[in-house]
Structures are given as C-alpha cells and as structure tokens.
C-alpha atoms as a PDB file:
ATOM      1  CA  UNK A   1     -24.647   2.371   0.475  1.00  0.00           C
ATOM      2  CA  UNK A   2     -21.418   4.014  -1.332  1.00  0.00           C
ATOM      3  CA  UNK A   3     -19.236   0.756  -2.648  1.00  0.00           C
ATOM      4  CA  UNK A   4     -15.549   1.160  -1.939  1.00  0.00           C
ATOM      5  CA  UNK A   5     -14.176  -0.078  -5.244  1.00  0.00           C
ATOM      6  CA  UNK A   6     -11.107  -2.148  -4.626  1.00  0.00           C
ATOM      7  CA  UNK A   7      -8.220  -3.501  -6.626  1.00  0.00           C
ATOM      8  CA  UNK A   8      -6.085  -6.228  -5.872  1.00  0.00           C
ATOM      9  CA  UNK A   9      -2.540  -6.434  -7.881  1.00  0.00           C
ATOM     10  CA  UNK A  10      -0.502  -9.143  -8.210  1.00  0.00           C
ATOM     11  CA  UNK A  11       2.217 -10.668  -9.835  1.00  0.00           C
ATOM     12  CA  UNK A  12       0.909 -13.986 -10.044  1.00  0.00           C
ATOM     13  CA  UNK A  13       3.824 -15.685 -11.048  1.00  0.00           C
ATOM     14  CA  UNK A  14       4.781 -18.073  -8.064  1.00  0.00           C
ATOM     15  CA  UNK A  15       1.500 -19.679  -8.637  1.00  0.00           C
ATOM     16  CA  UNK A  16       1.803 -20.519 -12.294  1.00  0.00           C
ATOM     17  CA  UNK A  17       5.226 -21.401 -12.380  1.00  0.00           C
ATOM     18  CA  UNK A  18       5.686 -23.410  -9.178  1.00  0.00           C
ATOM     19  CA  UNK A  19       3.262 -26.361  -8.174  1.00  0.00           C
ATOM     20  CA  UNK A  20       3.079 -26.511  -4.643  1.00  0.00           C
ATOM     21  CA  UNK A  21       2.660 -22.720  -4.533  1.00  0.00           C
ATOM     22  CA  UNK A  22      -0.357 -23.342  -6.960  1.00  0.00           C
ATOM     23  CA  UNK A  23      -1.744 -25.911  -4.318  1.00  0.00           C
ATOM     24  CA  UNK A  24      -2.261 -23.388  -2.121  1.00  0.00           C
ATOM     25  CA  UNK A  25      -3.377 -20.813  -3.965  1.00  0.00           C
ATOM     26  CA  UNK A  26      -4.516 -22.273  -7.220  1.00  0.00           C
ATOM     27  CA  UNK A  27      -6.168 -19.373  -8.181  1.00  0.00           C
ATOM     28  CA  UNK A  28      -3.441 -16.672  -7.617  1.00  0.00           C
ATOM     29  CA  UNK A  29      -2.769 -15.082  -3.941  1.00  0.00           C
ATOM     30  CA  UNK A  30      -5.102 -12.202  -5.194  1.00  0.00           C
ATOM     31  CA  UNK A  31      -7.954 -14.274  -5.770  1.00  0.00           C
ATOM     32  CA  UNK A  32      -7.902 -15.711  -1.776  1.00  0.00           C
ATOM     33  CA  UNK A  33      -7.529 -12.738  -0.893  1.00  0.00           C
ATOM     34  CA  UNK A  34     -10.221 -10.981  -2.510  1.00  0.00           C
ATOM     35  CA  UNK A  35     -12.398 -14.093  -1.373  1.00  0.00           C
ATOM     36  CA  UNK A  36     -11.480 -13.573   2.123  1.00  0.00           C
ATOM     37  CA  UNK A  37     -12.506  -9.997   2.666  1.00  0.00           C
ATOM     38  CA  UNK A  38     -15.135 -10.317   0.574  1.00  0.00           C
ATOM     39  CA  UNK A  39     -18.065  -8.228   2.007  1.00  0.00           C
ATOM     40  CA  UNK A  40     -21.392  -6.128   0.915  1.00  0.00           C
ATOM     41  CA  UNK A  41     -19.771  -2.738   1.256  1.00  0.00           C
ATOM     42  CA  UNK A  42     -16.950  -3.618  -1.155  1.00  0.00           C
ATOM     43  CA  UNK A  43     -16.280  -4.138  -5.007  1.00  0.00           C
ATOM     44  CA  UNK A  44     -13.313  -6.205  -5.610  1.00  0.00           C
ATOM     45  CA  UNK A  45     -11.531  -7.007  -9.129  1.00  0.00           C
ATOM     46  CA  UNK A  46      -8.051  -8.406 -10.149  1.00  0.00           C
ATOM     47  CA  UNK A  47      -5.289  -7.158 -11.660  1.00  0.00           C
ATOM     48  CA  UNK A  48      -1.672  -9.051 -12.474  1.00  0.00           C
ATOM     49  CA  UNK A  49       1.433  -7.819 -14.016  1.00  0.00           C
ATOM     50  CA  UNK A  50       0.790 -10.202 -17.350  1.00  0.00           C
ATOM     51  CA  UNK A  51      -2.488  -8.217 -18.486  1.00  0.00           C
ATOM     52  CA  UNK A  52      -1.871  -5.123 -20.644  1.00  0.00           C
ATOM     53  CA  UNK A  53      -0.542  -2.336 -18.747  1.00  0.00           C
ATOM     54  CA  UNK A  54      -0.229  -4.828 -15.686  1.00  0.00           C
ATOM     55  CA  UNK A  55      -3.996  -4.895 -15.483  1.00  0.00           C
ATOM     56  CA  UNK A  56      -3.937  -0.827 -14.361  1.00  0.00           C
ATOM     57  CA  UNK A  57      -5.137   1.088 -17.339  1.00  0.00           C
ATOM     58  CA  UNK A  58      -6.249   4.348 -16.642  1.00  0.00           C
ATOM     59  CA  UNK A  59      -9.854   3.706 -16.048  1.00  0.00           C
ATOM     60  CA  UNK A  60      -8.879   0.867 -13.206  1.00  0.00           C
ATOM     61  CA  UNK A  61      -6.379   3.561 -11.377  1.00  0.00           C
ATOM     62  CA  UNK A  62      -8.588   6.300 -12.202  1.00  0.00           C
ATOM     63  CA  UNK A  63     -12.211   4.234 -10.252  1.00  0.00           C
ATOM     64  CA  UNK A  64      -9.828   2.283  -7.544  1.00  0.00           C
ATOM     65  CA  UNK A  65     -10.410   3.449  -4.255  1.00  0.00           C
ATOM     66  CA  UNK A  66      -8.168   1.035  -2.354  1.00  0.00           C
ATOM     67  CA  UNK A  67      -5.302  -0.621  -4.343  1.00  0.00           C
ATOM     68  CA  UNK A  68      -3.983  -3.523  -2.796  1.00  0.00           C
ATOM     69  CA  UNK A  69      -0.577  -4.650  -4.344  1.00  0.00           C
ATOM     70  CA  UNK A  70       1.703  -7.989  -4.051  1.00  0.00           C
ATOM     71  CA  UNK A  71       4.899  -8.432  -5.724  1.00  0.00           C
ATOM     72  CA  UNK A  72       8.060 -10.348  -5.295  1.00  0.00           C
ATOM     73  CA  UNK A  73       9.965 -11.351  -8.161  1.00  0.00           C
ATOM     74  CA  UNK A  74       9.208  -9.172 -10.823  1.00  0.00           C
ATOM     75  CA  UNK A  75       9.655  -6.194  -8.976  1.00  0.00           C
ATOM     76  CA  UNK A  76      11.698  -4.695 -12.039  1.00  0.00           C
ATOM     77  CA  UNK A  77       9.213  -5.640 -14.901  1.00  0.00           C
ATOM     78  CA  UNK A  78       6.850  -2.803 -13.510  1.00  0.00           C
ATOM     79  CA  UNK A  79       6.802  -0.240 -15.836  1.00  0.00           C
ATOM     80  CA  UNK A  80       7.802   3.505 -14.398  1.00  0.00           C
ATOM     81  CA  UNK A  81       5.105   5.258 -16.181  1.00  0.00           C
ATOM     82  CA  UNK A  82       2.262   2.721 -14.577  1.00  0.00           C
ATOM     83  CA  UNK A  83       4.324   3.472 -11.123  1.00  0.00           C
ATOM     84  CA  UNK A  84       3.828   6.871 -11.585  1.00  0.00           C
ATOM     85  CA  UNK A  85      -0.155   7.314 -12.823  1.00  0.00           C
ATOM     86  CA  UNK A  86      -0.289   5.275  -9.334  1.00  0.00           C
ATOM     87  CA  UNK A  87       1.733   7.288  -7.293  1.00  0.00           C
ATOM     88  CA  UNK A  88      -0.301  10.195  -8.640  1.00  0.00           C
ATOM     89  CA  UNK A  89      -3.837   9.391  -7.703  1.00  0.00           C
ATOM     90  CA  UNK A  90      -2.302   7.831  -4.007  1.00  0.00           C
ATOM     91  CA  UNK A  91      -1.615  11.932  -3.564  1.00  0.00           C
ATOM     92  CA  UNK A  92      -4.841  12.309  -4.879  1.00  0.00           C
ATOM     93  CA  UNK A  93      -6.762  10.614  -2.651  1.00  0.00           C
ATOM     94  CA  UNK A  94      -6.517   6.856  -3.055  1.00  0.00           C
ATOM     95  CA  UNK A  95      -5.275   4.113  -0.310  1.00  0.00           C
ATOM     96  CA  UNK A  96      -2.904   1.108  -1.061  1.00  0.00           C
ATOM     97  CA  UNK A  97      -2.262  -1.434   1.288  1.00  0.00           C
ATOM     98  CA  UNK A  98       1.573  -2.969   0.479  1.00  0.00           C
ATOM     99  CA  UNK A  99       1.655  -6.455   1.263  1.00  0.00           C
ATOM    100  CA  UNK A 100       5.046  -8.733   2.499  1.00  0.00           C
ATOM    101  CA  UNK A 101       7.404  -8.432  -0.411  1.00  0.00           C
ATOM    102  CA  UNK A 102       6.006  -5.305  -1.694  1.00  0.00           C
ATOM    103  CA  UNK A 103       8.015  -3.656  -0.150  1.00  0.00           C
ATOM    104  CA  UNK A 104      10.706  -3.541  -2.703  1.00  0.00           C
ATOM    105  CA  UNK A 105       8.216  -3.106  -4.904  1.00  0.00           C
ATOM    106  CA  UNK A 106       8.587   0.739  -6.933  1.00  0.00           C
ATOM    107  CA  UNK A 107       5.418   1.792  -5.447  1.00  0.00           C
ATOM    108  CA  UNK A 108       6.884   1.490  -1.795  1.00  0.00           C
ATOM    109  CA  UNK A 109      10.057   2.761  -2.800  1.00  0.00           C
ATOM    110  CA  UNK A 110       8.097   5.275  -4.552  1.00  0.00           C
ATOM    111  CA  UNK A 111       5.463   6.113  -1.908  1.00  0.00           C
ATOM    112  CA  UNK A 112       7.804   6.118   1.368  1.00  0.00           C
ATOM    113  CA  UNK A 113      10.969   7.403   0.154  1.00  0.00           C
ATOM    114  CA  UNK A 114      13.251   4.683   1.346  1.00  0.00           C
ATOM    115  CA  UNK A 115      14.624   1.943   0.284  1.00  0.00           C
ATOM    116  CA  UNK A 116      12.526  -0.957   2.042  1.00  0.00           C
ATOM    117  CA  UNK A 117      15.860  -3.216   3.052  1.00  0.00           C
ATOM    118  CA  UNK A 118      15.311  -5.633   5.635  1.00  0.00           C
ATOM    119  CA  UNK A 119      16.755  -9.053   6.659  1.00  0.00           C
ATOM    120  CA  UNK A 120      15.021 -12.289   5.194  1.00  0.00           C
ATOM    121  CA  UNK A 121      15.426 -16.178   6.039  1.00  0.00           C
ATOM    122  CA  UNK A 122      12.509 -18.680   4.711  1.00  0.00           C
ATOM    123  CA  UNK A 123      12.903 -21.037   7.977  1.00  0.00           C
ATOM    124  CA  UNK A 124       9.081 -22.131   8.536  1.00  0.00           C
ATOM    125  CA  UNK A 125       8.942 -20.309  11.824  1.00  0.00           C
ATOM    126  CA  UNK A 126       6.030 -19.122  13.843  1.00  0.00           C
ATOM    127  CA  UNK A 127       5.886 -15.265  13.581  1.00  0.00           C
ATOM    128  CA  UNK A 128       3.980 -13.997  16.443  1.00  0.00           C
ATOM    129  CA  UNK A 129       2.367  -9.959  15.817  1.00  0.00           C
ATOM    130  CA  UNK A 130       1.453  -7.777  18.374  1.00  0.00           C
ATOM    131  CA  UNK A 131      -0.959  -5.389  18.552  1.00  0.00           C
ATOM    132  CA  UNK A 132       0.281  -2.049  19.700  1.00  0.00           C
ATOM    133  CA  UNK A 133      -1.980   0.209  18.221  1.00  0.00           C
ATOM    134  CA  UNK A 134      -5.499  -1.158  19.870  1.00  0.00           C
ATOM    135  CA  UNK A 135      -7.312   2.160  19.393  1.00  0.00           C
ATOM    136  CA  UNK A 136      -6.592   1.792  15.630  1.00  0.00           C
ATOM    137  CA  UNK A 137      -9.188   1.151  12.780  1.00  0.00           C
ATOM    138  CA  UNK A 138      -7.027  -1.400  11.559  1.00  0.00           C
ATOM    139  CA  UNK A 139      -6.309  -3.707  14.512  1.00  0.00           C
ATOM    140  CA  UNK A 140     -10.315  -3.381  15.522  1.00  0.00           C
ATOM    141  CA  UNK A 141     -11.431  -7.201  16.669  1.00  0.00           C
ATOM    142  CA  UNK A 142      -7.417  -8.592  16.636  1.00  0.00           C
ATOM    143  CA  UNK A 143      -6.505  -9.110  20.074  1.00  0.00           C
ATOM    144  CA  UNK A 144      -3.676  -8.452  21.964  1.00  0.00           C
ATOM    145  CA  UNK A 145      -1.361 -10.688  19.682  1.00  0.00           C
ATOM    146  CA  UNK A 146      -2.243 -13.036  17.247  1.00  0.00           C
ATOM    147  CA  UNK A 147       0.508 -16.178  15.734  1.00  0.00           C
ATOM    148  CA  UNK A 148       1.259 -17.703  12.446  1.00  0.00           C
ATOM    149  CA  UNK A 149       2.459 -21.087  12.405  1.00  0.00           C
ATOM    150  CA  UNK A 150       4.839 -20.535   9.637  1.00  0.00           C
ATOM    151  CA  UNK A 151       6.099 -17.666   7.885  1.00  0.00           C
ATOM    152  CA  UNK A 152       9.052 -16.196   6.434  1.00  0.00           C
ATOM    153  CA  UNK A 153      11.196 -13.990   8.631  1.00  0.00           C
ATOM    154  CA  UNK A 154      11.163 -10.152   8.569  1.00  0.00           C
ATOM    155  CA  UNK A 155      13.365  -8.854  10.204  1.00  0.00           C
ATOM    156  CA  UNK A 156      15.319  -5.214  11.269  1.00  0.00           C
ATOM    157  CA  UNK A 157      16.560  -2.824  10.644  1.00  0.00           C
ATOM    158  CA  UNK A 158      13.666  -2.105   8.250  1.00  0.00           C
ATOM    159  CA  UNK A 159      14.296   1.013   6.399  1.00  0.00           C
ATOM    160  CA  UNK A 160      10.655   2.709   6.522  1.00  0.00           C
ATOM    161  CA  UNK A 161      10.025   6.635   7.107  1.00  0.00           C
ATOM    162  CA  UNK A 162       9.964   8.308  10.328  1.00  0.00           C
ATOM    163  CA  UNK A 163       6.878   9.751   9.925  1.00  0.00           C
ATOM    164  CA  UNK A 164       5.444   5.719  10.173  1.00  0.00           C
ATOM    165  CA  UNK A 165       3.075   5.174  12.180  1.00  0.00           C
ATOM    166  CA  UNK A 166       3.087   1.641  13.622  1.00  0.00           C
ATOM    167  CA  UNK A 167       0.523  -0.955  14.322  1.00  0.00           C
ATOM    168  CA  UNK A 168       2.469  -4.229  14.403  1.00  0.00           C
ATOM    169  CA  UNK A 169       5.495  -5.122  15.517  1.00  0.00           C
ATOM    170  CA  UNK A 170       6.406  -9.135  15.330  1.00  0.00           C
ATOM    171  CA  UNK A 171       8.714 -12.048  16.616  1.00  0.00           C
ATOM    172  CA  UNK A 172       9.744 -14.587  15.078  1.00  0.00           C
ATOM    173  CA  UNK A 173      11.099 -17.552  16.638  1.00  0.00           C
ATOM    174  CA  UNK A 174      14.230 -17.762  15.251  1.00  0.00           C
ATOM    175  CA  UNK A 175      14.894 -14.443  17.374  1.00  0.00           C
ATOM    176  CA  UNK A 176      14.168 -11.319  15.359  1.00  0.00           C
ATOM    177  CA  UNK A 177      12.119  -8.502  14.879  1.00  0.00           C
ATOM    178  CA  UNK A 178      10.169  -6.466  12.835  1.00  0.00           C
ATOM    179  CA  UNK A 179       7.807  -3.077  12.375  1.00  0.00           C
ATOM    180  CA  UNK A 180       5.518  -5.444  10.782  1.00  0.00           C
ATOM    181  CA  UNK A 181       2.434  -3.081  10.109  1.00  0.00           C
ATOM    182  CA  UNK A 182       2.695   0.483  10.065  1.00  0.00           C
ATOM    183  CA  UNK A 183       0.405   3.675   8.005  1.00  0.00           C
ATOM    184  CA  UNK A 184       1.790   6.844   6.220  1.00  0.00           C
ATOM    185  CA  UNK A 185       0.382   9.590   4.723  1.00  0.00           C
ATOM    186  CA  UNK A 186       1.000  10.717   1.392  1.00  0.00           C
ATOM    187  CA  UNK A 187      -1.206  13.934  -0.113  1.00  0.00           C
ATOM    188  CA  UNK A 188      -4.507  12.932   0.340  1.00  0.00           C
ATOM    189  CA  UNK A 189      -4.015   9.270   0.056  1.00  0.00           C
ATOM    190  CA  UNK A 190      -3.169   6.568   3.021  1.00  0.00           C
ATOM    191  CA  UNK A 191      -0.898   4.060   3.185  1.00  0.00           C
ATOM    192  CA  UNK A 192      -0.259   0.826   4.996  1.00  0.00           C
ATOM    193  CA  UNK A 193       2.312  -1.966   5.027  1.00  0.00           C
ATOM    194  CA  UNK A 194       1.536  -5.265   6.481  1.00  0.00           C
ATOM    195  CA  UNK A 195       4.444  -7.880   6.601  1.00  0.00           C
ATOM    196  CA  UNK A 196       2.431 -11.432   6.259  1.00  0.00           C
ATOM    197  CA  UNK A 197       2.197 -13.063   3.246  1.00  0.00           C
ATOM    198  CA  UNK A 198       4.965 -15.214   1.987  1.00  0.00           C
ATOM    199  CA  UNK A 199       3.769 -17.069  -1.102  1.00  0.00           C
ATOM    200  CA  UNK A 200       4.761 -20.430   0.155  1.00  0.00           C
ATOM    201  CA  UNK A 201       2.199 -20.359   3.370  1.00  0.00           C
ATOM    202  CA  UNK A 202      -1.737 -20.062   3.754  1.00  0.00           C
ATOM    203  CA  UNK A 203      -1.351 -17.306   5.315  1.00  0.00           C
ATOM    204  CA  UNK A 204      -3.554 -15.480   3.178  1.00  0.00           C
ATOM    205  CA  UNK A 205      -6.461 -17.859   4.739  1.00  0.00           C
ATOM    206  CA  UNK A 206      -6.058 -16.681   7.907  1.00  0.00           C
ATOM    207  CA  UNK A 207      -8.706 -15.341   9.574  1.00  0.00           C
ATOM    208  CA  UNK A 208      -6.517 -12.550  11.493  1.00  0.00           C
ATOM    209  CA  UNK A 209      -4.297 -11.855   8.494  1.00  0.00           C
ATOM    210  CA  UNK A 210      -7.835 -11.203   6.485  1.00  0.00           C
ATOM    211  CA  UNK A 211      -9.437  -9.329   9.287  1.00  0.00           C
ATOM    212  CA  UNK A 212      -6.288  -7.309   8.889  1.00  0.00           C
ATOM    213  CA  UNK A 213      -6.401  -6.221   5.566  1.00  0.00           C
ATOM    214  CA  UNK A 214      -9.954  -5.583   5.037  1.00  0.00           C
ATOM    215  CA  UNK A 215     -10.107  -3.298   8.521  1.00  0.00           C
ATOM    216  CA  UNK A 216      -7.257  -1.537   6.445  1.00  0.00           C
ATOM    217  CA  UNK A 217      -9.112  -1.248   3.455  1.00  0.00           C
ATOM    218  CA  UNK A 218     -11.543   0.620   5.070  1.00  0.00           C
ATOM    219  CA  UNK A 219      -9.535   2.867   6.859  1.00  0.00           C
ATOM    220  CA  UNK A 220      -7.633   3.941   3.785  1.00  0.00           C
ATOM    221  CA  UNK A 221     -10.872   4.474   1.478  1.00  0.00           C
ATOM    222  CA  UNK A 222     -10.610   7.959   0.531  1.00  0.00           C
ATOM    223  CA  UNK A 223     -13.123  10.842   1.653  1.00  0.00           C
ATOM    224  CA  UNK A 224     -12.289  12.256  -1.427  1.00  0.00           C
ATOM    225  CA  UNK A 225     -10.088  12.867  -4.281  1.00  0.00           C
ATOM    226  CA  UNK A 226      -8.661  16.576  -5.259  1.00  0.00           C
ATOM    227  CA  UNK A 227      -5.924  17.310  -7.618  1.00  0.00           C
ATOM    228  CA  UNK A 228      -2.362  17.990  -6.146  1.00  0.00           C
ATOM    229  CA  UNK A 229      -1.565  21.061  -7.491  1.00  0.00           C
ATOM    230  CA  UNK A 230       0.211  24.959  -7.091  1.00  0.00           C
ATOM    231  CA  UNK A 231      -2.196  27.508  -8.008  1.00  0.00           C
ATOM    232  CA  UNK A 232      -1.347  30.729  -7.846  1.00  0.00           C
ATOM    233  CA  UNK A 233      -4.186  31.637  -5.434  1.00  0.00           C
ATOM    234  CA  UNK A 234      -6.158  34.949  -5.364  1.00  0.00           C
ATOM    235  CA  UNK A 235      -5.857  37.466  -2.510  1.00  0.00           C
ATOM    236  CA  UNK A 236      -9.157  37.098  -0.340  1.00  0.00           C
ATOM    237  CA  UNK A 237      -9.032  41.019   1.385  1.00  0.00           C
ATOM    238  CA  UNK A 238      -7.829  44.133  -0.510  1.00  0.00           C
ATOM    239  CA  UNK A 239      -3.700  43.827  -0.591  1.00  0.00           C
ATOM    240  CA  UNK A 240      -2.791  47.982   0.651  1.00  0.00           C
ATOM    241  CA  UNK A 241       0.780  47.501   1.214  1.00  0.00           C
ATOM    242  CA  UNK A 242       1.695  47.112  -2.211  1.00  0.00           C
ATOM    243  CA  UNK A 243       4.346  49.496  -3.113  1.00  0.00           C
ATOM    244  CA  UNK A 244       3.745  50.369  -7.040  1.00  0.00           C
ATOM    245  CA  UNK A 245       7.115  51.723  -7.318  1.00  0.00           C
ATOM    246  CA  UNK A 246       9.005  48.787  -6.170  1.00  0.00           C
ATOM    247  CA  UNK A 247      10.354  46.009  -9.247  1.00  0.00           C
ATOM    248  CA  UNK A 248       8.694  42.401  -9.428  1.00  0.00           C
ATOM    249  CA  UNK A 249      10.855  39.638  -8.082  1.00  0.00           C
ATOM    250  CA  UNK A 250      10.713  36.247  -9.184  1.00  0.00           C
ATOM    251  CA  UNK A 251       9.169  34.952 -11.706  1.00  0.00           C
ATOM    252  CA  UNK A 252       5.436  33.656 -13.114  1.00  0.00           C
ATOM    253  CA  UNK A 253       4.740  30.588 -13.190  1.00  0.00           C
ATOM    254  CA  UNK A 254       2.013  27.652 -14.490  1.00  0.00           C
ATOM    255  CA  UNK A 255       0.657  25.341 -11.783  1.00  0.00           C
ATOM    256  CA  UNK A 256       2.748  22.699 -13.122  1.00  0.00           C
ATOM    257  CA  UNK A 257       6.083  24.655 -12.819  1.00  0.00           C
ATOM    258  CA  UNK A 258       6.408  25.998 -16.117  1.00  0.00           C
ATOM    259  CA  UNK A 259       6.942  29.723 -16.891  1.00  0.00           C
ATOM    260  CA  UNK A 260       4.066  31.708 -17.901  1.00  0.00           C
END
C-alpha cells in the first residue's frame, strides 16, 4: 500500500512562549495532531517556521502529498519565496488543509484569492458545527452535528471564494456564524479550510475535530502531480485552411511567457 506522505506546519510559537498553552500541547499543536490521525496508510513529519527555510526545503515540498499548515502570529515572518514553491506544487497536484488562524496566513491569501477577514472574540463558548455536506469524503462517520465545549468565535462575513464549496457551517453561542469548513480547487491540487483550532483549547484532541482532518487528508491526496504549464501544442489532423499568403499575428512565445 502507496503511503500518503504528509506534512504538518506550524508556527509553534504559542507553545514555547506561553505556559498554559504548553500544558496543553507540550509538544507543539503539530505534534497532537499528527498523533491523532496517526494511521498505517500515512507518513507524517513536522515542520515549524524556526527550522531553516521554515522546515519546507525543497525536498519536503517537493515529496509532501498533503500539507497541513497552522499559523497565527507570525503570519508575516513567512518568507514569499517559500509561499510561492508552495503555491506552485498545490497547482501541481498537492492538497493542504488550512487550519483556524491560517487563514490569514499567505498561503490562504495566496491560494483563495481573498483576503480571509472575519470577526473574532476569545469568549470560551461552545461552537456547535453542522454537517451539511453528508455525502462528502470529509464529513464520512461525523454525524449530523458535532459541539466543542470551548472555542474561539468565527464569525461572518468570512471573505472566502465563491467557487467554495462548503462542508461546515457553525454556531457559536454567543450568537454568530460561520462557513466553518469548506474545499476549493486550485490546478490540480485541493484545498480545505477547517475553522477549529484555537491554540488555547484541546481541541486538537478531539475525536471529531481529528476524524475531520484526517478524512480530509485523504480526500485531498493527489492522483497525481503534472506541471502547470502553456505549451504551444501540436496540431493532431492536417491544418488545410491555412492561407500561406496571409501575415502572422501575434507573437511566439516560451511556455513560461517569454518571447521566443
């Protein structure tokens, strides 16, 4: 059986820097995660943004299938070029999976288009999600809603593409709302944004939450990976209606833009 070869990014700051963030996850959020979808069919490793190139050389982007990414603070410290060797294979074929505060993360903005703005407030409330997509890969074995004792709030208007598809939507019980969990598709790579996950909560324990994110890994593992490209492409029949006489428009072109 084929491995799907997954990465999990994250900032880890909160954990280092704060204590009773590191009480809860004292080995990083990606570490809990990782240990919660653990599973035969998948190899998991780490990256954070402290590690050389933010732990995504170009052999770890270039062998990730699935690249899950965190972020919330540091947002700004990721460098563009790493952004865009990411953004590149996504097109080419690999899934991410943007979790909670990712989504002012560059790669979102990057990936979707828009700007990810949303109304916040860190209240302790019970977020419940429901599941509106039950035909979907992702939501397989969730039920019909499932609750989280505490979170922070999410709430609209979410700026996200129209082309989203969603999965989630959520209450919280201060009132609002949110598209919580929603896929795109970007070239050959999918996409999905799930809203859980605020550093200060076990949510990342939870067995729904986890369910969650692993279903999604394997929906977005690519069935393969092909270049995004412009090639000038060769006629397949015999072109008659060329008219010898008649002057060339336009002009030649590489398949990365440039003129011949």
């Amino acid at each position: 059986m084929s491995k799907i070869n997954v990465t999990i990014w994250n900032e880890f700051r909160h954990e280092k820097e704060n204590e009773g963030i590191k009480a809860i996850y004292p080995e990083g959020l990606h570490a809990a995660i990782a240990k919660g979808i653990a599973a035969d069919d998948l190899n998991i490793r780490l990256a954070s943004l402290d590690e050389p190139e933010h732990g995504l050389s170009d052999e770890v982007i270039g062998s990730t299938d699935v690249l899950i990414w965190w972020g919330h603070c540091a947002h700004a410290e990721v460098r563009d070029d790493i952004v865009a060797k990411v953004l590149k294979r996504i097109h080419e074929g690999m899934g991410l999976i943007v979790l909670h505060s990712g989504h002012f993360s560059k790669i979102f903005k990057a990936v979707t288009g828009c700007s990810g703005s949303l109304k916040w407030r860190e209240a302790a409330e019970k977020e419940r999600l429901w599941n509106i997509a039950p035909w979907h890969p992702i939501t397989q074995g969730i039920g019909e809603y499932f609750e989280l004792a505490h979170e922070e709030m999410y709430g609209e208007r979410f700026d996200i593409p129209r082309d989203a598809e969603l999965i989630f939507i959520s209450w919280f019980e201060g009132g609002n709302v949110m598209r919580s969990g929603f896929t795109l598709e970007r070239g050959y790579g999918k996409v999905f944004y799930f809203q859980p996950g605020h550093e200060s909560y076990p949510n990342y324990y939870n067995k729904d939450v986890l369910r969650v994110i692993g279903n999604a890994v394997r929906w977005a593992k690519p069935a393969f990976f092909r270049e995004m490209c412009a090639p000038c492409y060769p006629a397949l029949e015999e072109i008659r209606s060329v008219d010898p006489g008649a002057p060339k428009a336009g002009v030649l072109q590489n398949a990365d833009g440039s003129n011949k």
